[in-house]
N, C-alpha and C. Protein backbone atom coordinates (compact mmCIF):
# COMPACT_ATOMS: atom_id res chain seq x y z
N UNK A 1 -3.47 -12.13 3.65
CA UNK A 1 -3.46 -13.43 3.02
C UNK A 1 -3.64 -14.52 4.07
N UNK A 2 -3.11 -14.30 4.66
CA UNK A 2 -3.12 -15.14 6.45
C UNK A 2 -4.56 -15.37 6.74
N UNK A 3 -5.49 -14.50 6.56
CA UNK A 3 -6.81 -14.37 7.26
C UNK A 3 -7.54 -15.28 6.02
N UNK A 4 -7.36 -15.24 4.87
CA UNK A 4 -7.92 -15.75 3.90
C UNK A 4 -7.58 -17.12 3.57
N UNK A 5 -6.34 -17.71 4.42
CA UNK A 5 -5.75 -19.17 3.77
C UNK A 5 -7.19 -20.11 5.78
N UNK A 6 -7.21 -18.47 6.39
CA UNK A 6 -7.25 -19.54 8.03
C UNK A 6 -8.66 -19.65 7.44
N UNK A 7 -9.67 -19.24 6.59
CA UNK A 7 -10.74 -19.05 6.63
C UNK A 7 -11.08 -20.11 5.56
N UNK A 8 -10.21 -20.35 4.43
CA UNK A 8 -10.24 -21.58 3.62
C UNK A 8 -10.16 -22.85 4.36
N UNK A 9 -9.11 -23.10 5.86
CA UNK A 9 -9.18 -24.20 6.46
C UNK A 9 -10.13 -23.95 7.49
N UNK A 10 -10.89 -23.15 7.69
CA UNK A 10 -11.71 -23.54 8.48
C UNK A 10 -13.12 -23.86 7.78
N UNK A 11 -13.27 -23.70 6.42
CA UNK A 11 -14.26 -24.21 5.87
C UNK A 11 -14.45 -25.75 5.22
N UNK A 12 -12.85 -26.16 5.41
CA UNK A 12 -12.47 -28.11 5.50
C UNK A 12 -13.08 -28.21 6.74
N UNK A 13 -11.99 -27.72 7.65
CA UNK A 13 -12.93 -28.51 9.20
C UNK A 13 -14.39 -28.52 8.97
N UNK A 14 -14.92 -27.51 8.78
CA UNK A 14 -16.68 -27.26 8.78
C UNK A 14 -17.53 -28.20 7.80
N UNK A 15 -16.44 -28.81 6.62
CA UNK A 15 -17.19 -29.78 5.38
C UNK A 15 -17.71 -29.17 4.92
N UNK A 16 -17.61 -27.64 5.04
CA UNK A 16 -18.12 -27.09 3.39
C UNK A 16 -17.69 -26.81 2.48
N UNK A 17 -16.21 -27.34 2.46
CA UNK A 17 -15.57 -28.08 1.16
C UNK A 17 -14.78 -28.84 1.43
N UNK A 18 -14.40 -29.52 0.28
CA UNK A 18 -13.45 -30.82 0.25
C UNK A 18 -12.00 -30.15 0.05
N UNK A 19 -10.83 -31.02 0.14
CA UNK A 19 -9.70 -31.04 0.67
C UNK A 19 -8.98 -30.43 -0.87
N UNK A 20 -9.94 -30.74 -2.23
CA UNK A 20 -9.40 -30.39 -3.44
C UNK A 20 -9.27 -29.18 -3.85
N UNK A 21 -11.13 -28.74 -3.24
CA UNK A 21 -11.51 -27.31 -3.55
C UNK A 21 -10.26 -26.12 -2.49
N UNK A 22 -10.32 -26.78 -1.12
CA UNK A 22 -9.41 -25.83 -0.78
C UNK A 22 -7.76 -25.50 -1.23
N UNK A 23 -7.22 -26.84 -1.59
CA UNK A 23 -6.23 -26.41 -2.21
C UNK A 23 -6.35 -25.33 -3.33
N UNK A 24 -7.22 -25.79 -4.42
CA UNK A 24 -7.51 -24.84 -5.30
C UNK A 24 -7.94 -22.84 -4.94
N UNK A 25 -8.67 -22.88 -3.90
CA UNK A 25 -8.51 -22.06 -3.54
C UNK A 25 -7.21 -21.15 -2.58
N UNK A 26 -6.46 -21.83 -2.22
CA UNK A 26 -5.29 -21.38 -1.44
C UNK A 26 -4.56 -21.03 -2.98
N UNK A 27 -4.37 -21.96 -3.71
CA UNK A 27 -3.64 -21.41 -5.21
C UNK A 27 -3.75 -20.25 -5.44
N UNK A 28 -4.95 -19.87 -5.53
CA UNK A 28 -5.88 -18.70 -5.56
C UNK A 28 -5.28 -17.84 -5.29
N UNK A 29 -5.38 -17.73 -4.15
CA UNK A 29 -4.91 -16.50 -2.44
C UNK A 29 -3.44 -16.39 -3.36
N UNK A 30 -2.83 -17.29 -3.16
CA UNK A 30 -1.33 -17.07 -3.06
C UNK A 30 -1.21 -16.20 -4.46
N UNK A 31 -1.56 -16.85 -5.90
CA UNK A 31 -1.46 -16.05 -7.24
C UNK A 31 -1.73 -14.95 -6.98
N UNK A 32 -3.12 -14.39 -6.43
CA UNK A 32 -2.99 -12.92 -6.10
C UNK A 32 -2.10 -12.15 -5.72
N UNK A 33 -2.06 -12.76 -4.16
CA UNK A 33 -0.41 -12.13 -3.45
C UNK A 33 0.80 -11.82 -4.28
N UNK A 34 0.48 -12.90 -5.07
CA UNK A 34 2.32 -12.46 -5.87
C UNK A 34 1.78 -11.42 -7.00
N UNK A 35 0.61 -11.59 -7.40
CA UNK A 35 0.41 -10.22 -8.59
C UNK A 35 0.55 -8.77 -7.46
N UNK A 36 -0.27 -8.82 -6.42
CA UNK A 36 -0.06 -7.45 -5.67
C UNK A 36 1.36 -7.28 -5.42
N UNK A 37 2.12 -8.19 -4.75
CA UNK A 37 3.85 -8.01 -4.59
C UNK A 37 4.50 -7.44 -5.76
N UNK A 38 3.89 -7.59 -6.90
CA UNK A 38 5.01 -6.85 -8.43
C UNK A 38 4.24 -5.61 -8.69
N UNK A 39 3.20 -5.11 -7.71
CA UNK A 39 2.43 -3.53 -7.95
C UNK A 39 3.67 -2.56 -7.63
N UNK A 40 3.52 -1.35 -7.40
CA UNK A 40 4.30 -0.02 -7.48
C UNK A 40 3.57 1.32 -6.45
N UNK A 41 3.80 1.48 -5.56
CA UNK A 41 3.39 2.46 -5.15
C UNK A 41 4.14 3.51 -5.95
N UNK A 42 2.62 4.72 -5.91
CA UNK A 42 3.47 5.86 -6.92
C UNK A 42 3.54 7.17 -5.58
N UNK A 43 4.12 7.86 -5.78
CA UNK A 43 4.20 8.65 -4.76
C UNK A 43 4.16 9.89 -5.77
N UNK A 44 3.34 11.60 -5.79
CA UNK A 44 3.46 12.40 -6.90
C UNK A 44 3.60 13.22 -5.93
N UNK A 45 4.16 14.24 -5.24
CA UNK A 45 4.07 15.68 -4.46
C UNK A 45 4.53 16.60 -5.91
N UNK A 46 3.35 17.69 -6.55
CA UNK A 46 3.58 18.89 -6.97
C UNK A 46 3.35 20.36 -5.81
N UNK A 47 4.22 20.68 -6.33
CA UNK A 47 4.39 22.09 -4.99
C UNK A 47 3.87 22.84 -5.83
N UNK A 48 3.46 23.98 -5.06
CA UNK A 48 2.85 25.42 -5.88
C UNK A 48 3.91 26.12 -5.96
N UNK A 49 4.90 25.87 -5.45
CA UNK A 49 6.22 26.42 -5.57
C UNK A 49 7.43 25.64 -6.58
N UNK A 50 6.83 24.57 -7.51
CA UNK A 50 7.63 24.35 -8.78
C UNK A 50 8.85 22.96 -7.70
N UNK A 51 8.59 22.35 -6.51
CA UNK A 51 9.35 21.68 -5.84
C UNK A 51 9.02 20.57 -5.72
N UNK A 52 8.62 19.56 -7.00
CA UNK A 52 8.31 18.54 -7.43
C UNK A 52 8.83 16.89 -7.13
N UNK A 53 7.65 16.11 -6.56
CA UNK A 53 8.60 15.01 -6.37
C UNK A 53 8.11 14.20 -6.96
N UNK A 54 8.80 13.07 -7.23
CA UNK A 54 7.99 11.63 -7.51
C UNK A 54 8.71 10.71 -7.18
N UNK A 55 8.11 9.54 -6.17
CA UNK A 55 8.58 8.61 -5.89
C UNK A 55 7.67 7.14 -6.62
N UNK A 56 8.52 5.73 -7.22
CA UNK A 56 8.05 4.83 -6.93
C UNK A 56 8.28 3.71 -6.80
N UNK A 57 7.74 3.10 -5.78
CA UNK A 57 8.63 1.84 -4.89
C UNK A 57 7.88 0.73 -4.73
N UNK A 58 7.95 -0.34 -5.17
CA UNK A 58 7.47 -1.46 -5.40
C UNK A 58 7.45 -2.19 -4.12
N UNK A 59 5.81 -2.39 -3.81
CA UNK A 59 5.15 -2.85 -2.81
C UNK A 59 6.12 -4.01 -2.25
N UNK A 60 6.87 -4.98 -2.97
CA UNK A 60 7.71 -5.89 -1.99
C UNK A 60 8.66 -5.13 -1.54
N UNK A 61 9.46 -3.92 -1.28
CA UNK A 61 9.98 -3.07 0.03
C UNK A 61 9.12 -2.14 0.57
N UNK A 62 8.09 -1.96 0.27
CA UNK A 62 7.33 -0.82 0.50
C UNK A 62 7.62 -0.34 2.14
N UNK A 63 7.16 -1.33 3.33
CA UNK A 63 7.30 -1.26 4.49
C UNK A 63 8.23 -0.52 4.67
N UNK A 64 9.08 -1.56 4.81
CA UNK A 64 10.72 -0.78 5.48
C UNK A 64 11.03 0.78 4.64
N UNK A 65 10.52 0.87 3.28
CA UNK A 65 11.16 1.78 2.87
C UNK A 65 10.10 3.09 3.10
N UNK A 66 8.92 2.92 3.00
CA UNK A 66 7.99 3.69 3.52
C UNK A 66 8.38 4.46 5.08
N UNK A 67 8.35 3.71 6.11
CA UNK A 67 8.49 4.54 7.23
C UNK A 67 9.52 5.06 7.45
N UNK A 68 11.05 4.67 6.65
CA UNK A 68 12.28 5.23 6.70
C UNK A 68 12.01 6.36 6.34
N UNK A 69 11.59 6.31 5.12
CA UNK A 69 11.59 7.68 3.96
C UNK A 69 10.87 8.63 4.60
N UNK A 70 9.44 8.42 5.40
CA UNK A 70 8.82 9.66 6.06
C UNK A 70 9.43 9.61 7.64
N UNK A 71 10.33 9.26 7.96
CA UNK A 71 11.04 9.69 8.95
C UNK A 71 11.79 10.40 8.73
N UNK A 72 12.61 10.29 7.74
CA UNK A 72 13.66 10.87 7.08
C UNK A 72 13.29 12.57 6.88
N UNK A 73 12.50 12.03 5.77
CA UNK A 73 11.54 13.60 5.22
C UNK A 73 11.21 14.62 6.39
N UNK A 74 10.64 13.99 6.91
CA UNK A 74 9.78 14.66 8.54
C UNK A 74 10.74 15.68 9.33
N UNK A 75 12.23 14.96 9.14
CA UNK A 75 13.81 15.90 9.23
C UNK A 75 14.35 16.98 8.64
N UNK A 76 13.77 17.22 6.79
CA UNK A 76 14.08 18.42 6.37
C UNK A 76 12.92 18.97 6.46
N UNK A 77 13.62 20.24 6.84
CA UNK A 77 12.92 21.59 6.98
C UNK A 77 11.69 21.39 5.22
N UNK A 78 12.32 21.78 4.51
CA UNK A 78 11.70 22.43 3.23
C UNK A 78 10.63 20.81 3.07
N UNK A 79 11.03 19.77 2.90
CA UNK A 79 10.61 18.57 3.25
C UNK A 79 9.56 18.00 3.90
N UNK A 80 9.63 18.65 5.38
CA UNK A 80 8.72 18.45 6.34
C UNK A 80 6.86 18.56 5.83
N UNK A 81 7.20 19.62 5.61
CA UNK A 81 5.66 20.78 5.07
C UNK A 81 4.82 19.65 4.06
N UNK A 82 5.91 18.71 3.40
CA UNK A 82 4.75 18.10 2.19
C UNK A 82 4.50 16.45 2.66
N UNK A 83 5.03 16.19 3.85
CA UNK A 83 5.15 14.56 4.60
C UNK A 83 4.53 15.05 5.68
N UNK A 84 4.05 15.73 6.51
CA UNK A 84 3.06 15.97 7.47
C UNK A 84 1.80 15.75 7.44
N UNK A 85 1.00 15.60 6.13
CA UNK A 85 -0.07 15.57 6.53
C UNK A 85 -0.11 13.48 5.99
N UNK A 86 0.72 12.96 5.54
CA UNK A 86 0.72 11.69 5.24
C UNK A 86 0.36 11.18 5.97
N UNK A 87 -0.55 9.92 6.56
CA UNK A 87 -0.73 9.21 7.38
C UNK A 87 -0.21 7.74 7.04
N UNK A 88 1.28 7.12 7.63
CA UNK A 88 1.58 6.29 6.96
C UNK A 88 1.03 5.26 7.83
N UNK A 89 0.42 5.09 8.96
CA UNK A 89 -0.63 3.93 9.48
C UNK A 89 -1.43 3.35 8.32
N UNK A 90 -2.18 5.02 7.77
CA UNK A 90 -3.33 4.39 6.44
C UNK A 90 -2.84 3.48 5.60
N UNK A 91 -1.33 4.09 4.81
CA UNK A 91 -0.92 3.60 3.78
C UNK A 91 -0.56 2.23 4.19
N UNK A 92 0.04 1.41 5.45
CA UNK A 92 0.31 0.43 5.78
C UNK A 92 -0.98 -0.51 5.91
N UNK A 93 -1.85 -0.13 6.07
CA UNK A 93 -3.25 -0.62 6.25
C UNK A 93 -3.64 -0.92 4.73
N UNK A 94 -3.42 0.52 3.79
CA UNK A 94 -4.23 -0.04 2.41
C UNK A 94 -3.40 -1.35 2.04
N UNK A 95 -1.76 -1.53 1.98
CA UNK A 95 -1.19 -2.33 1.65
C UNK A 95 -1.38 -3.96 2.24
N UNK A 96 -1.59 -3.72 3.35
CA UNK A 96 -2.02 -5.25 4.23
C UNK A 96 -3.49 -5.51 3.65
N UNK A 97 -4.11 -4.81 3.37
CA UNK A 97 -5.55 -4.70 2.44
C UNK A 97 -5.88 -5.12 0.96
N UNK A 98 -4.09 -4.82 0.20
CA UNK A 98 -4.03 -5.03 -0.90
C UNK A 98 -4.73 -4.14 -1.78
N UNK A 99 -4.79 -3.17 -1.30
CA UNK A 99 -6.08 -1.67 -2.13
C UNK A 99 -5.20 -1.37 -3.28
N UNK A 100 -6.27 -1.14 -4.25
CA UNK A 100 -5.78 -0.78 -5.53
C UNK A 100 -6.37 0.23 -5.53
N UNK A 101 -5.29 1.42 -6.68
CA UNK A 101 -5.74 2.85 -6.94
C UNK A 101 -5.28 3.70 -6.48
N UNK A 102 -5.94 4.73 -5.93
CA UNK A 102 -5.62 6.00 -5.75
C UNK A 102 -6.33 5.73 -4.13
N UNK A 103 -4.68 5.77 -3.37
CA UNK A 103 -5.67 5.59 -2.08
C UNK A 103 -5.04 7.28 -1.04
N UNK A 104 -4.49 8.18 -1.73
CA UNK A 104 -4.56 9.55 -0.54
C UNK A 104 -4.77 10.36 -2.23
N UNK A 105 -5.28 11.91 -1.81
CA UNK A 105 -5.20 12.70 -2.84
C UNK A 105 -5.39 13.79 -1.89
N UNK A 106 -4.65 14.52 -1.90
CA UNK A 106 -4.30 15.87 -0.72
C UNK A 106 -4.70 17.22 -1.71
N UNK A 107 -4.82 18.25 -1.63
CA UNK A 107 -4.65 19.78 -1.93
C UNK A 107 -4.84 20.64 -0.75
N UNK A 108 -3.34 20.88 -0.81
CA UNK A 108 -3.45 21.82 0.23
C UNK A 108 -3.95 23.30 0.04
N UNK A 109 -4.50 24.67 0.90
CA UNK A 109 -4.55 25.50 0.59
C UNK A 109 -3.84 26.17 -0.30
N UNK A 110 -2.67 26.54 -0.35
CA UNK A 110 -1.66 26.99 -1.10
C UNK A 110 -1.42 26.41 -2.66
N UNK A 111 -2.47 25.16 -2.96
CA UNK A 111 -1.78 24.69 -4.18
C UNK A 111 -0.83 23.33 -4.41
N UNK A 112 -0.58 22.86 -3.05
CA UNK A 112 0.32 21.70 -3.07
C UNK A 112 -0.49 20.51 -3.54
N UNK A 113 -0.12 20.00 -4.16
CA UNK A 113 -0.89 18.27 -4.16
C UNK A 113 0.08 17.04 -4.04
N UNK A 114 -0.91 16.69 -3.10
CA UNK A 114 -0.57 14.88 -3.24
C UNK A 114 -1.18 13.95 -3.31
N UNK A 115 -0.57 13.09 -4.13
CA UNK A 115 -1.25 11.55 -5.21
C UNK A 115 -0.56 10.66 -4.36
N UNK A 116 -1.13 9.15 -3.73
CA UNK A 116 -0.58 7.73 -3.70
C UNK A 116 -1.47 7.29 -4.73
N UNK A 117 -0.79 6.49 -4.71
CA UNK A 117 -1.33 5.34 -6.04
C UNK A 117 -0.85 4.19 -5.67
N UNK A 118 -1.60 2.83 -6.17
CA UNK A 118 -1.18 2.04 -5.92
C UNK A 118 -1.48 0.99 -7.36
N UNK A 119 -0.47 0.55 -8.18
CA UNK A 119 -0.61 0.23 -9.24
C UNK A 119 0.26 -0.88 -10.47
């Protein structure tokens, strides 16, 4: 949002718009932001072994609660096996991105799957 409010004032300095249009557009920026802030990350792990999870945590804690939780996970044994192949750099990236959808979908050999969602 940062990159998008500096790029609205730098198109005042430049006079390729007036002082009205950019407010109107910062309105903009910001309404979005707050619709993405009330989204839901979905989290789905089905095991081929019937060891089912579902998590979902609403993008305004997502951060903090994201890297806790796969630190955490990364600690149990039985646990470990389905948070290893997560890349939570990506997921922090789709979120600063604001990506909508389905942004990991895993199958592992064995049958495991995993869904993010973002929704």
């Amino acid at each position: 949002m940062k990159a998008e409010i500096e790029k609205v004032l730098t198109m005042v300095k430049e006079g390729k718009i007036d002082v009205e249009k950019a407010s109107e557009l910062i309105h903009l920026i910001d309404k979005k932001q707050s619709n993405y802030l009330d989204k839901t990350l979905k989290i789905k792990i089905i095991s081929a072994e019937n060891d089912n999870i579902t998590v979902n945590l609403p993008i305004k804690l997502l951060k903090v609660v994201l890297l806790a939780g796969h630190s955490i996970a990364s600690g149990i044994p039985d646990a470990e096996k389905y948070v290893k192949d997560i890349d939570i750099n990506l997921l922090l990236e789709a979120i600063e991105n604001e990506l909508d959808g389905q942004i990991v979908d895993v199958k592992s050999a064995n049958g495991d799957l995993v869904s993010v969602v973002i929704g």
